[in-house]
C-alpha atoms as a PDB file:
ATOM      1  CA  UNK A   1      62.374 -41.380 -50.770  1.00  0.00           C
ATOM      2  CA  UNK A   2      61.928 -45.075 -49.195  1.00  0.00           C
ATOM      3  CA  UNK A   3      63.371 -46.717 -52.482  1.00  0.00           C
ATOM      4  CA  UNK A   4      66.971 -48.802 -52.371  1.00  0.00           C
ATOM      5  CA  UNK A   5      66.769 -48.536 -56.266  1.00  0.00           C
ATOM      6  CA  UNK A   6      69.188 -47.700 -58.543  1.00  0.00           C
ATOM      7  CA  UNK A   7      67.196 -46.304 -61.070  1.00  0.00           C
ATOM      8  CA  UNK A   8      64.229 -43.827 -60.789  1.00  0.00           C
ATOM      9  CA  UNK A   9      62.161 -45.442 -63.438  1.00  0.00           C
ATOM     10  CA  UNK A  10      61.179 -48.312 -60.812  1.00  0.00           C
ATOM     11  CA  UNK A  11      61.183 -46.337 -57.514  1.00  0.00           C
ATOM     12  CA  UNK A  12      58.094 -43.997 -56.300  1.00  0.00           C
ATOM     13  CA  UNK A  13      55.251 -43.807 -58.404  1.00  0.00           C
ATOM     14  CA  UNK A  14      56.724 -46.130 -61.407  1.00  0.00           C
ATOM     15  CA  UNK A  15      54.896 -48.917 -60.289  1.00  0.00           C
ATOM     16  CA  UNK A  16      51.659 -51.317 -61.731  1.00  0.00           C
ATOM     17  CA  UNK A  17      48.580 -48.763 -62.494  1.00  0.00           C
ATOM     18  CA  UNK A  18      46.379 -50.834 -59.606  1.00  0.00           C
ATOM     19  CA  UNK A  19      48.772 -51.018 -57.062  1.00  0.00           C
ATOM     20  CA  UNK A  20      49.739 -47.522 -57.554  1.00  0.00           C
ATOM     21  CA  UNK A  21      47.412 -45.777 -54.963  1.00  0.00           C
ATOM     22  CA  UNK A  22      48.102 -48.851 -52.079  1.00  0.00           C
ATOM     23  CA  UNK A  23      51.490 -46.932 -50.433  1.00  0.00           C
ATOM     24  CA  UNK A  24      49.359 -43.348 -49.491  1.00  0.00           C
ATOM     25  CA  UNK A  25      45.866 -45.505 -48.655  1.00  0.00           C
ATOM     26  CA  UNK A  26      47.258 -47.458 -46.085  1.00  0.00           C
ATOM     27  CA  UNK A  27      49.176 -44.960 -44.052  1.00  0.00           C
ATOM     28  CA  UNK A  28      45.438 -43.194 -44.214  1.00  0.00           C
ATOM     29  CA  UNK A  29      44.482 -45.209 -41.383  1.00  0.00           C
ATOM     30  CA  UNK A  30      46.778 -44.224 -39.149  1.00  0.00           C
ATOM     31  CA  UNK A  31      45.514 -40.942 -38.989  1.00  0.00           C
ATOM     32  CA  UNK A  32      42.636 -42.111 -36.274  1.00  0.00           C
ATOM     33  CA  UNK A  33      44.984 -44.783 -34.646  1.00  0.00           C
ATOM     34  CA  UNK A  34      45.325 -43.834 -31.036  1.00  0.00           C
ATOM     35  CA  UNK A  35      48.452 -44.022 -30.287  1.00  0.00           C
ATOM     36  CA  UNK A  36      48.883 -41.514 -33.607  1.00  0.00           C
ATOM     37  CA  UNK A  37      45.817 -39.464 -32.550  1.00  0.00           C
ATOM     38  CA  UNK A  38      47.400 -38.405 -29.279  1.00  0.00           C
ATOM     39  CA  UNK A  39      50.708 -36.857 -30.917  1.00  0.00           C
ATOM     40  CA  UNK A  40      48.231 -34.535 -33.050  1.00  0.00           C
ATOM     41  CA  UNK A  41      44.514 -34.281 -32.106  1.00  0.00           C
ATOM     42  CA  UNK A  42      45.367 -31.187 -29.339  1.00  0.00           C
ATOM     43  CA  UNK A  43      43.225 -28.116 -28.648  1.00  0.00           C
ATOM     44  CA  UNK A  44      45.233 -25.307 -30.335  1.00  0.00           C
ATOM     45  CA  UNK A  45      45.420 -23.151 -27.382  1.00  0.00           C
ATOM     46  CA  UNK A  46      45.230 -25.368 -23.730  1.00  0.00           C
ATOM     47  CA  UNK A  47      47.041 -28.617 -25.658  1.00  0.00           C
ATOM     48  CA  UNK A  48      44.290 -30.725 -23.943  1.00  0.00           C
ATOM     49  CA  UNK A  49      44.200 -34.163 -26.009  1.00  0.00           C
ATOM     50  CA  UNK A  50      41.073 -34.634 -27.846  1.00  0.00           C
ATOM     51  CA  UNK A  51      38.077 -36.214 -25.815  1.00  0.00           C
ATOM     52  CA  UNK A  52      37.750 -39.729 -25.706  1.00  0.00           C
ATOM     53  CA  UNK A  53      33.841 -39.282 -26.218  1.00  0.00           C
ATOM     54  CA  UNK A  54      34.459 -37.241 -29.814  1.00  0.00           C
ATOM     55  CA  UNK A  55      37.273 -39.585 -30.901  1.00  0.00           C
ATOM     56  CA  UNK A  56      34.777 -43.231 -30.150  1.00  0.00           C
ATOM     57  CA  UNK A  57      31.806 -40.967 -32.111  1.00  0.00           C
ATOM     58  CA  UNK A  58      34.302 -40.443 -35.169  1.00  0.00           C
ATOM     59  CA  UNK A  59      35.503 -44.106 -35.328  1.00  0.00           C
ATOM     60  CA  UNK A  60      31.620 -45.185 -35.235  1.00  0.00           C
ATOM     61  CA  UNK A  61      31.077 -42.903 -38.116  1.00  0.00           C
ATOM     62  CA  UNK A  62      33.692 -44.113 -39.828  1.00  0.00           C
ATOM     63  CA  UNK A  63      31.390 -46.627 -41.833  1.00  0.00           C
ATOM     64  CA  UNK A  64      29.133 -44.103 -42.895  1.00  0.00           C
ATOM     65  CA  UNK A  65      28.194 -43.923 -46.380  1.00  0.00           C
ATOM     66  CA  UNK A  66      30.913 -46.701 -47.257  1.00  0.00           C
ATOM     67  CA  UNK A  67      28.215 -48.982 -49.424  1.00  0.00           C
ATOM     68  CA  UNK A  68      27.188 -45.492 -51.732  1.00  0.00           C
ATOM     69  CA  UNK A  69      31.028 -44.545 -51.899  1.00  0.00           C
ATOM     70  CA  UNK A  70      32.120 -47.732 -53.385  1.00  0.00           C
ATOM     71  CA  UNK A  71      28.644 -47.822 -55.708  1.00  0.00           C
ATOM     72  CA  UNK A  72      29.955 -44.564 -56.526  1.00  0.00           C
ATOM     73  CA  UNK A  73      34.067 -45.268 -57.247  1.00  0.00           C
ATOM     74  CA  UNK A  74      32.661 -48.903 -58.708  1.00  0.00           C
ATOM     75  CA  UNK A  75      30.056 -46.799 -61.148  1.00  0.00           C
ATOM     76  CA  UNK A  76      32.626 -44.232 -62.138  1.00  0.00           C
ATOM     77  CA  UNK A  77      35.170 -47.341 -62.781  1.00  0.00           C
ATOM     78  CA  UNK A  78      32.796 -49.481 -65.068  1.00  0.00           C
ATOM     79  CA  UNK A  79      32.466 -45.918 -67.493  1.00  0.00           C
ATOM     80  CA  UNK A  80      35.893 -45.379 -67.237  1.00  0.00           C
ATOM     81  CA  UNK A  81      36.573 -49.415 -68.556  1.00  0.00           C
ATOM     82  CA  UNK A  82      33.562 -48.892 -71.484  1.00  0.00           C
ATOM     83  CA  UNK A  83      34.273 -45.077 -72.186  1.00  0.00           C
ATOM     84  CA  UNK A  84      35.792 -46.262 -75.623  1.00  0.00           C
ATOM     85  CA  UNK A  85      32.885 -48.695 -76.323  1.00  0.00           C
ATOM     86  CA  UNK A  86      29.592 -46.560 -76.164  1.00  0.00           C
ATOM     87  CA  UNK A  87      28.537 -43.506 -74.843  1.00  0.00           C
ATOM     88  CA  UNK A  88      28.235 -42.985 -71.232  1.00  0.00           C
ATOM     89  CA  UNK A  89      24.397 -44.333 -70.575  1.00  0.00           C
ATOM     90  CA  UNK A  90      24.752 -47.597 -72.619  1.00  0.00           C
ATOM     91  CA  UNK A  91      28.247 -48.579 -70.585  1.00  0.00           C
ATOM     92  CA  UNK A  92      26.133 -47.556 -67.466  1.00  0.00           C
ATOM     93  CA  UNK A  93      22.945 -49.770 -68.792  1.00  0.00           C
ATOM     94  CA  UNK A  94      25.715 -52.503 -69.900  1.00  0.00           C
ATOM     95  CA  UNK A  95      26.744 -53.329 -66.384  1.00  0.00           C
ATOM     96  CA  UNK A  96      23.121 -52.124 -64.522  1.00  0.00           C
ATOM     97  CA  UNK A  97      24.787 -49.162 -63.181  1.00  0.00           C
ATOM     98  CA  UNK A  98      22.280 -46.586 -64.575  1.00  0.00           C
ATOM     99  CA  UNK A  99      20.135 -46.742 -61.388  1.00  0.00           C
ATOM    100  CA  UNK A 100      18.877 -43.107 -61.061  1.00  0.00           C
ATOM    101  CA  UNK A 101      18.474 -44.100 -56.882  1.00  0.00           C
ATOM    102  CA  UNK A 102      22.515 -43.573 -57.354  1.00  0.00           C
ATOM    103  CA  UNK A 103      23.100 -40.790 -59.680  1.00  0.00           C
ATOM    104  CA  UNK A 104      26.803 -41.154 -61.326  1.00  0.00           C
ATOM    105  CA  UNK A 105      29.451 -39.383 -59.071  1.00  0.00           C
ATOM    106  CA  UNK A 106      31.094 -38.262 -62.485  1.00  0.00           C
ATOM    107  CA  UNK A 107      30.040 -37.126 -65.577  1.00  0.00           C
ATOM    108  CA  UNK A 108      32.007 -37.497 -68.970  1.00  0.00           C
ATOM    109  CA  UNK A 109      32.255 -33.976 -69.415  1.00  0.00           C
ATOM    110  CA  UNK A 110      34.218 -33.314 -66.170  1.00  0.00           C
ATOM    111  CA  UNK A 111      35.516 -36.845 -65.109  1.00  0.00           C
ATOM    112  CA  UNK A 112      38.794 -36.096 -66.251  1.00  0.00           C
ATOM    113  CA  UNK A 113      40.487 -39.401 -64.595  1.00  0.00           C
ATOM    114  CA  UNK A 114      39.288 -41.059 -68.241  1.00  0.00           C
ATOM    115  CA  UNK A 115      41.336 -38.735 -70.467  1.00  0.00           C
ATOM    116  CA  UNK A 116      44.119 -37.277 -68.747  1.00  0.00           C
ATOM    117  CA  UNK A 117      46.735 -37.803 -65.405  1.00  0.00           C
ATOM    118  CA  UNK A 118      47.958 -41.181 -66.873  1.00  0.00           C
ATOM    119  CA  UNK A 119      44.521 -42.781 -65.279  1.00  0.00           C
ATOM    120  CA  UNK A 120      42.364 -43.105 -68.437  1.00  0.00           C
ATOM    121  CA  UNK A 121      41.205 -47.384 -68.357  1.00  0.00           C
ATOM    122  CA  UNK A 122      42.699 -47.493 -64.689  1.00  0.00           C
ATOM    123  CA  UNK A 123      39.673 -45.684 -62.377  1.00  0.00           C
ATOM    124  CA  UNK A 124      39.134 -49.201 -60.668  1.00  0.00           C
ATOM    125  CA  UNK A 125      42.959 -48.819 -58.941  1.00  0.00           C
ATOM    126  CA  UNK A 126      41.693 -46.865 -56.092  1.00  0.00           C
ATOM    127  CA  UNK A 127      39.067 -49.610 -55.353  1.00  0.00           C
ATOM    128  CA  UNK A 128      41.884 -52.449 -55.604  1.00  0.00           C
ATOM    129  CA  UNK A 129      44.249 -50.072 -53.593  1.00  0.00           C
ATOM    130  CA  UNK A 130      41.352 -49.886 -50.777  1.00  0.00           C
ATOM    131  CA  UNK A 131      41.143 -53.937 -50.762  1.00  0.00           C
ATOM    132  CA  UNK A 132      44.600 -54.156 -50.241  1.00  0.00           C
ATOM    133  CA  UNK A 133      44.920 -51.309 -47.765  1.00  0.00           C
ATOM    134  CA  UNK A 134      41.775 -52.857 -45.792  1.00  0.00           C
ATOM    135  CA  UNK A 135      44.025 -56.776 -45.653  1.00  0.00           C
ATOM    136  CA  UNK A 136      47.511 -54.733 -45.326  1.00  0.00           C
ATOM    137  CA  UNK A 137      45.404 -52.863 -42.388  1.00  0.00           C
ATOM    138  CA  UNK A 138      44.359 -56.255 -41.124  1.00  0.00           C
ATOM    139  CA  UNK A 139      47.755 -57.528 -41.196  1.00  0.00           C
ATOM    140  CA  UNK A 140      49.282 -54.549 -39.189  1.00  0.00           C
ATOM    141  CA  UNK A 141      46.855 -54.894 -36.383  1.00  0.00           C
ATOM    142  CA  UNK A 142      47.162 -59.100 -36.617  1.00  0.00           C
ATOM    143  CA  UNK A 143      51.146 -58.459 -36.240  1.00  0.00           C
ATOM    144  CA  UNK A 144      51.196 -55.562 -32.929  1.00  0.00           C
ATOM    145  CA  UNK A 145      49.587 -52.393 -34.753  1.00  0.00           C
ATOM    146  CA  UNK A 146      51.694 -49.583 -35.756  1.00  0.00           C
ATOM    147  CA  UNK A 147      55.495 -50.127 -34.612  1.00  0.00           C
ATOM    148  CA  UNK A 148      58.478 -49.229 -36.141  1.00  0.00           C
ATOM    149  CA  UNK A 149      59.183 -53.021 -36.720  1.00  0.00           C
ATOM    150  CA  UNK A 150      55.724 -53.303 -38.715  1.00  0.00           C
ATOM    151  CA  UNK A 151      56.476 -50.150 -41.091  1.00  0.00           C
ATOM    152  CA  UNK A 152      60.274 -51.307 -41.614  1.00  0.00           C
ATOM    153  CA  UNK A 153      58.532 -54.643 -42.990  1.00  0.00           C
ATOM    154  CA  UNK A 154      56.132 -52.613 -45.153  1.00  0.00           C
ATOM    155  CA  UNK A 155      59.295 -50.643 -46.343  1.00  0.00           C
ATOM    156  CA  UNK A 156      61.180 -53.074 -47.475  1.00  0.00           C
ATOM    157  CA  UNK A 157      58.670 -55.676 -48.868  1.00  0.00           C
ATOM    158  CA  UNK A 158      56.754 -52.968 -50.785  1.00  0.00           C
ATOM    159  CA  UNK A 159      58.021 -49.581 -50.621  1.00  0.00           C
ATOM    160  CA  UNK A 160      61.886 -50.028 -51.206  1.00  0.00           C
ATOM    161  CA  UNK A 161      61.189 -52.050 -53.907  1.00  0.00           C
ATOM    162  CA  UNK A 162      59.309 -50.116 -56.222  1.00  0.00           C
ATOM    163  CA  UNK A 163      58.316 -51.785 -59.734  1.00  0.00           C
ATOM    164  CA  UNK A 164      61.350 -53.920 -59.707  1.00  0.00           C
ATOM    165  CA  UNK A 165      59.235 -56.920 -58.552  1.00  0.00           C
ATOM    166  CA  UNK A 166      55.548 -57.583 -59.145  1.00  0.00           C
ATOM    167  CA  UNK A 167      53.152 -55.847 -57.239  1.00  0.00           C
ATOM    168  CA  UNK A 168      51.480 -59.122 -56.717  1.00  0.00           C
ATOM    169  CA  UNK A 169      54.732 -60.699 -55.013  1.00  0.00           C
ATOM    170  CA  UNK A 170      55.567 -57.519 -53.486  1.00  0.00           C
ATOM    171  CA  UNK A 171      52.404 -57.795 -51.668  1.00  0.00           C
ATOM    172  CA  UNK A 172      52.309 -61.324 -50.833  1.00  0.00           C
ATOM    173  CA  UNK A 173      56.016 -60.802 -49.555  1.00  0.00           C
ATOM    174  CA  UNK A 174      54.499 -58.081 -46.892  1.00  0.00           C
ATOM    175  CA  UNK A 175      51.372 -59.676 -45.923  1.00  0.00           C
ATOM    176  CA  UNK A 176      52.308 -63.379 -46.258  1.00  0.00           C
ATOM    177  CA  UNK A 177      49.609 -63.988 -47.940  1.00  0.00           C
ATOM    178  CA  UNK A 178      46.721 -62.776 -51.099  1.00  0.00           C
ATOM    179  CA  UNK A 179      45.033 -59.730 -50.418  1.00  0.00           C
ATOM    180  CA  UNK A 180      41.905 -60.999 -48.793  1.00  0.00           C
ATOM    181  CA  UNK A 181      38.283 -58.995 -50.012  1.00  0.00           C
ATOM    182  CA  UNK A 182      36.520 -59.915 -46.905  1.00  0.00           C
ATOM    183  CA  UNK A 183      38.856 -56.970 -44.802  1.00  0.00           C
ATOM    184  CA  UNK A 184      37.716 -54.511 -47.344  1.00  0.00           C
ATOM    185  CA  UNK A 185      33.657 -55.643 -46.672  1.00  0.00           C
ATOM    186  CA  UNK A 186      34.542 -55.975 -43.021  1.00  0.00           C
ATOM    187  CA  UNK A 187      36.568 -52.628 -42.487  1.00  0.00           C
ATOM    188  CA  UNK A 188      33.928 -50.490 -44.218  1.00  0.00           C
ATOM    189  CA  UNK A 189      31.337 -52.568 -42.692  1.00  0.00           C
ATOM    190  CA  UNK A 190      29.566 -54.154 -45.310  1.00  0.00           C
ATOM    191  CA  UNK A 191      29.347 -57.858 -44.141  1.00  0.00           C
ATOM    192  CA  UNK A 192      26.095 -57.303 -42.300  1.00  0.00           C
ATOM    193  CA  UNK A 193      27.602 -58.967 -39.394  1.00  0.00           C
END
C-alpha cells in the first residue's frame, strides 16, 4: 500500500525474514501515545476522554513482565535455530535454556512457527524487529514524536522501499544511524537504571 515499487515481489511483506515484523511493531507504540490516545480512548456512551490517572497506571505497567517475555521469545528462538540438530531438551540444555523456573512458552508439538508460515529457522525476527522498533521509537521521539513529517521519513526510507535495498541500509537511511540494543533494554526497562 506504502510501496513506490514496480514490482510486487519487493513491496509489502517481500522483505529480509528479520526485518520482516519491524513495519507493524513500531506503529504498536503509538497506540498509548497521547496525542493518539485522545482520538480513541473515549467512554462509549458520554465520549469523556479516558482519565489521566488510568492512562499514567497503564504506561507504568507497561514494563511488566518484559524480562520473562523476552526469556520466553529468546527460549522459543534458540529451539527454533537447533530444532534440526537434537530434540527439543538437548537444544534447550545446549544454550542453558532448560531452566524449569521458566517453563518453555512453546512446545514442539504445537509451536508451529518451526514448521510452517514461512517462519521455520527465523523465530528470533520478532526479537530483532523489537530492537529496532525500541531505537526507531527512540528516534521518533529524539526527532518531535509522531508528526506527519516523522512518518513520511519512515515511509520513504523503509516502507516505500520494500526489499529493493537492504534492510540494513534501509534502516540506517531512517534512523541515521545502527539500530542501537540499549533502547530495547531501556524501553522495556531492563537496564536497572
Amino acid at each position: 500500500m506504502l510501496s513506490n515499487l514496480q514490482y510486487s515481489t519487493l513491496s509489502g511483506t517481500s522483505t529480509a525474514r528479520d526485518f520482516l515484523e519491524f513495519p507493524s511493531q513500531i506503529n504498536d507504540h503509538w497506540a498509548m501515545y497521547d496525542a493518539v490516545l485522545k482520538n480513541y480512548a473515549l467512554h462509549y456512551e458520554t465520549k469523556e476522554p479516558i482519565p489521566q490517572a488510568l492512562v499514567d497506571r497503564m504506561k507504568a505497567a507497561e514494563t511488566y513482565g518484559a524480562g520473562l517475555h523476552t526469556i520466553e521469545v529468546d527460549k522459543a528462538a534458540y529451539l527454533d535455530l537447533h530444532w534440526h540438530r537434537a530434540t527439543e531438551e538437548a537444544a534447550m540444555r545446549a544454550f542453558g535454556v532448560g531452566m524449569t523456573e521458566v517453563p518453555p512458552r512453546y512446545h514442539s508439538g504445537y509451536f508451529l512457527h518451526i514448521v510452517a508460515g514461512g517462519y521455520a529457522s527465523n523465530y528470533y525476527v520478532y526479537e530483532w524487529a523489537r530492537v529496532l522498533d525500541c531505537d526507531g521509537l527512540e528516534w521518533f521521539l529524539e526527532s518531535g514524536g509522531l508528526t506527519r513529517e516523522n512518518g513520511d521519513h519512515l515511509r520513504a526510507r523503509v516502507l516505500s522501499v520494500g526489499n529493493s535495498v537492504d534492510a540494513n541500509v534501509a534502516y540506517e537511511k531512517f534512523a541515521g544511524r545502527k539500530a542501537n540494543m540499549k533502547a530495547f533494554l531501556r524501553i522495556n526497562g531492563l537496564l536497572g537504571e
